[in-house]
PDB file of N, CA and C in Angstrom:
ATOM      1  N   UNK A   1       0.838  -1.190   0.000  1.00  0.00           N
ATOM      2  CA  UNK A   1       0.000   0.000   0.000  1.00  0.00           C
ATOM      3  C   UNK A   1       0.884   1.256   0.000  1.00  0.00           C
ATOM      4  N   UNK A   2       0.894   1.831  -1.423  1.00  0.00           N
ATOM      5  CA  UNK A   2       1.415   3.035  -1.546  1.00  0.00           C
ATOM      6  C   UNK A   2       1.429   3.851  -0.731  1.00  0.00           C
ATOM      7  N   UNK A   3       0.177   4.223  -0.233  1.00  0.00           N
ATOM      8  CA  UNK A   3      -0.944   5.538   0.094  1.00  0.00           C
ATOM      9  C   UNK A   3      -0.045   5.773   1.419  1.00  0.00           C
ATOM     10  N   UNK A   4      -0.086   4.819   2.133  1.00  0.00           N
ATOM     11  CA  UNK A   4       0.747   4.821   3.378  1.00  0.00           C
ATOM     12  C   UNK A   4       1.937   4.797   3.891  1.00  0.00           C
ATOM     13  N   UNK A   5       2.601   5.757   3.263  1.00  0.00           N
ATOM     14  CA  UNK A   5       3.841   6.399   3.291  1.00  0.00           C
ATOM     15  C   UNK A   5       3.426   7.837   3.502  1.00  0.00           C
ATOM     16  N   UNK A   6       2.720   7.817   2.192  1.00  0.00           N
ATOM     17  CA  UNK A   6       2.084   9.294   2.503  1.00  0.00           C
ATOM     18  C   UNK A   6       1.225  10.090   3.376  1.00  0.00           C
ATOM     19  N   UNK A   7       0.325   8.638   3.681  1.00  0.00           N
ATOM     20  CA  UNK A   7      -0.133   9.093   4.704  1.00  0.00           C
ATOM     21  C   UNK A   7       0.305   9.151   6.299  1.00  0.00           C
ATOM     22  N   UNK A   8       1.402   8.366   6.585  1.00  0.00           N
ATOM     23  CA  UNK A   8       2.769   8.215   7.599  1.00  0.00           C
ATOM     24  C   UNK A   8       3.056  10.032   7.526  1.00  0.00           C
ATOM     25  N   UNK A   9       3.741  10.498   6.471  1.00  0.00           N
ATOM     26  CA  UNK A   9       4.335  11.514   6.074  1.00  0.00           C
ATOM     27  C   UNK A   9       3.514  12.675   6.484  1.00  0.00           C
ATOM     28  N   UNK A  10       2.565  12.528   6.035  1.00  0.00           N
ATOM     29  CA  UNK A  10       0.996  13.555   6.596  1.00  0.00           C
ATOM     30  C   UNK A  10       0.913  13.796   7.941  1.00  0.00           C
ATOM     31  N   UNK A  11       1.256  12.801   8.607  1.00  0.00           N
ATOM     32  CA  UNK A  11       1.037  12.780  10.481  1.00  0.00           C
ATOM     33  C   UNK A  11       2.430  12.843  10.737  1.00  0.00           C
ATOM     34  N   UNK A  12       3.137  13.097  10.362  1.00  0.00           N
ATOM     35  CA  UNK A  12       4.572  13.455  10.756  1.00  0.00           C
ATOM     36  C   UNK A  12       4.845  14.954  10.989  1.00  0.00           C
ATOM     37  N   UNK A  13       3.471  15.560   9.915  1.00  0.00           N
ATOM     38  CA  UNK A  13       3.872  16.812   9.321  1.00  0.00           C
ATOM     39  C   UNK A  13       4.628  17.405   8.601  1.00  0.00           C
ATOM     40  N   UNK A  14       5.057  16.271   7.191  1.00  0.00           N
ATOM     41  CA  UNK A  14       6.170  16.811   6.191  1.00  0.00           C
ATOM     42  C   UNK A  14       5.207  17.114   5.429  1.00  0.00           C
ATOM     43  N   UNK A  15       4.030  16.842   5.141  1.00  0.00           N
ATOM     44  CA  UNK A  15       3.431  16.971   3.903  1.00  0.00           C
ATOM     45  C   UNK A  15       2.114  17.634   4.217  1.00  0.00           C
ATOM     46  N   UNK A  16       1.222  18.200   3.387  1.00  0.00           N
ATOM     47  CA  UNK A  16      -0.088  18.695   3.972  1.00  0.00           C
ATOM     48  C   UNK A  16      -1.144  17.882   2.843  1.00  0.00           C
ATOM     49  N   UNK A  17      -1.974  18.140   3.494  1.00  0.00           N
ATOM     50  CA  UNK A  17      -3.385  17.119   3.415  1.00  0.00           C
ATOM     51  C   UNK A  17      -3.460  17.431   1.655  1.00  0.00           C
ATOM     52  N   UNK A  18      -3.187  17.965   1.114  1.00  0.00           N
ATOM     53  CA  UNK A  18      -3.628  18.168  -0.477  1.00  0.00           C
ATOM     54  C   UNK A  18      -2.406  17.485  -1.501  1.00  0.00           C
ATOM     55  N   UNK A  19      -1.242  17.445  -0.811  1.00  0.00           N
ATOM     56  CA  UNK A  19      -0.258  16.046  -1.376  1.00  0.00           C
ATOM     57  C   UNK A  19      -0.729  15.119  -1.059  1.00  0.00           C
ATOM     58  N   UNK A  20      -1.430  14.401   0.264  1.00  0.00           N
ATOM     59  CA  UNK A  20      -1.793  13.633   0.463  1.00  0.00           C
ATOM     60  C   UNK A  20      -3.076  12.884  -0.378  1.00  0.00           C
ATOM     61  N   UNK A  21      -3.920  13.564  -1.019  1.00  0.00           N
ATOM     62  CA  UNK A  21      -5.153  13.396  -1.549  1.00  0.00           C
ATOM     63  C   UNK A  21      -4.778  13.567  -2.735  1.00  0.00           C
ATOM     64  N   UNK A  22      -3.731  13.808  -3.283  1.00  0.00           N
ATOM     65  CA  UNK A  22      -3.289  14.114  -5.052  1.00  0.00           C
ATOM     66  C   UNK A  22      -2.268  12.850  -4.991  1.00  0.00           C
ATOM     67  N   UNK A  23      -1.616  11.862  -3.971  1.00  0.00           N
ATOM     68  CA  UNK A  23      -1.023  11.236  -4.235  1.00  0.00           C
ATOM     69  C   UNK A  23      -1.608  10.244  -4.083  1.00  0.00           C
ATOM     70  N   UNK A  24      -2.596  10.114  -3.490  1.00  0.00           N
ATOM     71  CA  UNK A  24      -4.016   9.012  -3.369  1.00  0.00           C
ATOM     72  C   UNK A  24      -4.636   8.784  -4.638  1.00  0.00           C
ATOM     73  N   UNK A  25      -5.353   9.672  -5.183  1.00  0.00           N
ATOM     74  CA  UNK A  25      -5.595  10.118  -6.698  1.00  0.00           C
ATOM     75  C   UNK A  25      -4.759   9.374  -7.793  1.00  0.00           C
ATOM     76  N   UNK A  26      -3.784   9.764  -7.853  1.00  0.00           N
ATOM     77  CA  UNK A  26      -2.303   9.498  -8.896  1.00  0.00           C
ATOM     78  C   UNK A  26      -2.381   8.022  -8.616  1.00  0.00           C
ATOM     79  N   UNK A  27      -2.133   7.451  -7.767  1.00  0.00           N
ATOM     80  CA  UNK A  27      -1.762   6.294  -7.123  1.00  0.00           C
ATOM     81  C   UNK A  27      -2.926   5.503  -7.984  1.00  0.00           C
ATOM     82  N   UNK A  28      -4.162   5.837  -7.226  1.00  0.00           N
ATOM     83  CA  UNK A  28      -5.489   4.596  -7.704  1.00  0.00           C
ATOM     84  C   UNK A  28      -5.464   4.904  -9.191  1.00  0.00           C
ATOM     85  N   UNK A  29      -5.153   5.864 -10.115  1.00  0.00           N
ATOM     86  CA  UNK A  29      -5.090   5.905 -11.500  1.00  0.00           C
ATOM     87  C   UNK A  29      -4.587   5.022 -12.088  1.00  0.00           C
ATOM     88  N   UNK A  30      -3.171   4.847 -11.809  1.00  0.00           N
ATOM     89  CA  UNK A  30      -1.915   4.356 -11.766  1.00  0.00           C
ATOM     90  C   UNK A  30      -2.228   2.335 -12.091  1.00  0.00           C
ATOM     91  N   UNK A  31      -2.919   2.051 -10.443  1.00  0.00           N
ATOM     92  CA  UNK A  31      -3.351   0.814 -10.185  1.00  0.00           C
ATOM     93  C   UNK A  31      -4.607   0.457 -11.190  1.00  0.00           C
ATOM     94  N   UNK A  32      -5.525   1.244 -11.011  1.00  0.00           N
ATOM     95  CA  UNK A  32      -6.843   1.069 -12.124  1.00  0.00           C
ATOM     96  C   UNK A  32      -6.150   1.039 -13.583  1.00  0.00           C
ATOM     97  N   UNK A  33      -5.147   1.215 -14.232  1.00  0.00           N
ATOM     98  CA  UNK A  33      -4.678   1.274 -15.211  1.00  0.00           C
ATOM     99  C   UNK A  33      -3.849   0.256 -15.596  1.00  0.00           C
ATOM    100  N   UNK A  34      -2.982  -0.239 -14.677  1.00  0.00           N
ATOM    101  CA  UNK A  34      -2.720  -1.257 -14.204  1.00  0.00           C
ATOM    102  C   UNK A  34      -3.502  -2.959 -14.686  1.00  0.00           C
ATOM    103  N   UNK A  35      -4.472  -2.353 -14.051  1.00  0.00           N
ATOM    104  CA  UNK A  35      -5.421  -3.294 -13.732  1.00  0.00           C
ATOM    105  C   UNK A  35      -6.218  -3.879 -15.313  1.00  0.00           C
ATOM    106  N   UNK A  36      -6.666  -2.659 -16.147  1.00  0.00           N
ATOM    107  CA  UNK A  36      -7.072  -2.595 -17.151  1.00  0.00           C
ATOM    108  C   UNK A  36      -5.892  -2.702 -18.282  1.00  0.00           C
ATOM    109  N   UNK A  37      -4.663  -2.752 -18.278  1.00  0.00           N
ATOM    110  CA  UNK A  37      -4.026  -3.285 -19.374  1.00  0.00           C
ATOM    111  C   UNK A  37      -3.813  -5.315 -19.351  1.00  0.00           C
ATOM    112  N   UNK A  38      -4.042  -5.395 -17.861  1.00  0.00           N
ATOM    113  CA  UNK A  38      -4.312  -6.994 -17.473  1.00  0.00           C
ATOM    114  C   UNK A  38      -5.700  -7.713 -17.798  1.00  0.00           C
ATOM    115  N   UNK A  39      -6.431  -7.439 -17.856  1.00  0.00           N
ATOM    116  CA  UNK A  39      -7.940  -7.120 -18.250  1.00  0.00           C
ATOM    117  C   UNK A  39      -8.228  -7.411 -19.728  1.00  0.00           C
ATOM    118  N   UNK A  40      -7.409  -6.542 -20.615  1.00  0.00           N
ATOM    119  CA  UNK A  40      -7.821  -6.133 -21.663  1.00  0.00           C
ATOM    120  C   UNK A  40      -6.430  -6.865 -22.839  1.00  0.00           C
ATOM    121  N   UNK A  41      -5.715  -7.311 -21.997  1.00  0.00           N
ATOM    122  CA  UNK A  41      -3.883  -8.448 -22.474  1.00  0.00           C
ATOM    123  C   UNK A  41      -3.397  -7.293 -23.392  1.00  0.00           C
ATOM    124  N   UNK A  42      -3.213  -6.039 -23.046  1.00  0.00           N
ATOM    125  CA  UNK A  42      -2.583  -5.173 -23.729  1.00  0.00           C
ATOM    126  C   UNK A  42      -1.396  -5.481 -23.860  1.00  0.00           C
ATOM    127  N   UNK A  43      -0.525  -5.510 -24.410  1.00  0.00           N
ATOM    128  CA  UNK A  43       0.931  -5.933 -24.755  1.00  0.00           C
ATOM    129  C   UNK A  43       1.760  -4.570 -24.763  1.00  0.00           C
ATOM    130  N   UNK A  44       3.086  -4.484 -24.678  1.00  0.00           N
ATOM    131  CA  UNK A  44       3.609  -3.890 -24.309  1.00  0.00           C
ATOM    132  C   UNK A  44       4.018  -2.979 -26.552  1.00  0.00           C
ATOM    133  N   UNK A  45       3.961  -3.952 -26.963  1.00  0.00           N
ATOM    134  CA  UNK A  45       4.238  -3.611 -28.107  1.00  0.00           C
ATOM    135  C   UNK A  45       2.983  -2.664 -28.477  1.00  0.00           C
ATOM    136  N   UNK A  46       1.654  -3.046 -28.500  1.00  0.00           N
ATOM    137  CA  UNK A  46       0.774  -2.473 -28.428  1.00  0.00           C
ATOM    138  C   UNK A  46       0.357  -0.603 -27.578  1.00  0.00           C
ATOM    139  N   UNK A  47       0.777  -0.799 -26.297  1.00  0.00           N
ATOM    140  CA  UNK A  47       1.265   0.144 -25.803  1.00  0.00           C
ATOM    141  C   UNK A  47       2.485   1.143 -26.848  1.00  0.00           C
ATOM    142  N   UNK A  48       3.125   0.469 -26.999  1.00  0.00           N
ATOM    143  CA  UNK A  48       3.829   1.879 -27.965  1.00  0.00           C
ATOM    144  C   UNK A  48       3.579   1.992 -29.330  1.00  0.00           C
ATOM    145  N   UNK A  49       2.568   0.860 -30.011  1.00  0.00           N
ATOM    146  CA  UNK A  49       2.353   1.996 -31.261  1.00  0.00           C
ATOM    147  C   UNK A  49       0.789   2.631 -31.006  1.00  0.00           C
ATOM    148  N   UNK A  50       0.270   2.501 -29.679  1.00  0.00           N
ATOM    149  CA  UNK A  50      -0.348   3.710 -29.582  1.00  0.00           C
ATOM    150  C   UNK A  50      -0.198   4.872 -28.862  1.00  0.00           C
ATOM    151  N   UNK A  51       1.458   5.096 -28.696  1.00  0.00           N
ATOM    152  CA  UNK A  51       1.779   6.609 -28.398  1.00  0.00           C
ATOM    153  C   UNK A  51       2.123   6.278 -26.925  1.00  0.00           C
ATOM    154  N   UNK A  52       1.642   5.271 -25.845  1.00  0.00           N
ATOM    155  CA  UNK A  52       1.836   5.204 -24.539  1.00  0.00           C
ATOM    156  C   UNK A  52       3.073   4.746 -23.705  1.00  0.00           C
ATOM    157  N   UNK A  53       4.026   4.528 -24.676  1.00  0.00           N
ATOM    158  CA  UNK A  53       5.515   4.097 -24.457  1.00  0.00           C
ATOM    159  C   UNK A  53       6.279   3.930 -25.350  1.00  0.00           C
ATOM    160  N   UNK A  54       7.142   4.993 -25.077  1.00  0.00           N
ATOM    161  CA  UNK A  54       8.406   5.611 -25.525  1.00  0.00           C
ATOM    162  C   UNK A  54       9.538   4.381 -26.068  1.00  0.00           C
ATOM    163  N   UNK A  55      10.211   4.103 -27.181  1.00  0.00           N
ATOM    164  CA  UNK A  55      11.477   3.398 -27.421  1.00  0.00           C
ATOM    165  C   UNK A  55      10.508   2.068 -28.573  1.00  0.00           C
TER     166      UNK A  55
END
């Protein structure tokens, strides 16, 4: 669990509550996307000839 670093970091007081909720955000994008190239057997080759990875 990502989230909980950040949210560690939050109660430490390095970070304030709106990094915290934008890195929550980013994060579940990240995983839901994740999730849906497994889902959907996107291939990595596939991924770059539609623009989503570089080389």
């Amino acid at each position: 669990m990502r989230i909980l670093k950040a949210v560690s970091n939050y109660l430490k007081g390095e970070i304030d509550l709106t990094l915290v909720l934008n890195a929550y955000y980013l994060i579940m994008c990240e995983e839901n996307a994740k999730g849906n190239k497994r889902r959907m057997n996107i291939t990595h080759e596939g991924l770059r000839l539609a623009g989503l990875l570089e080389g």
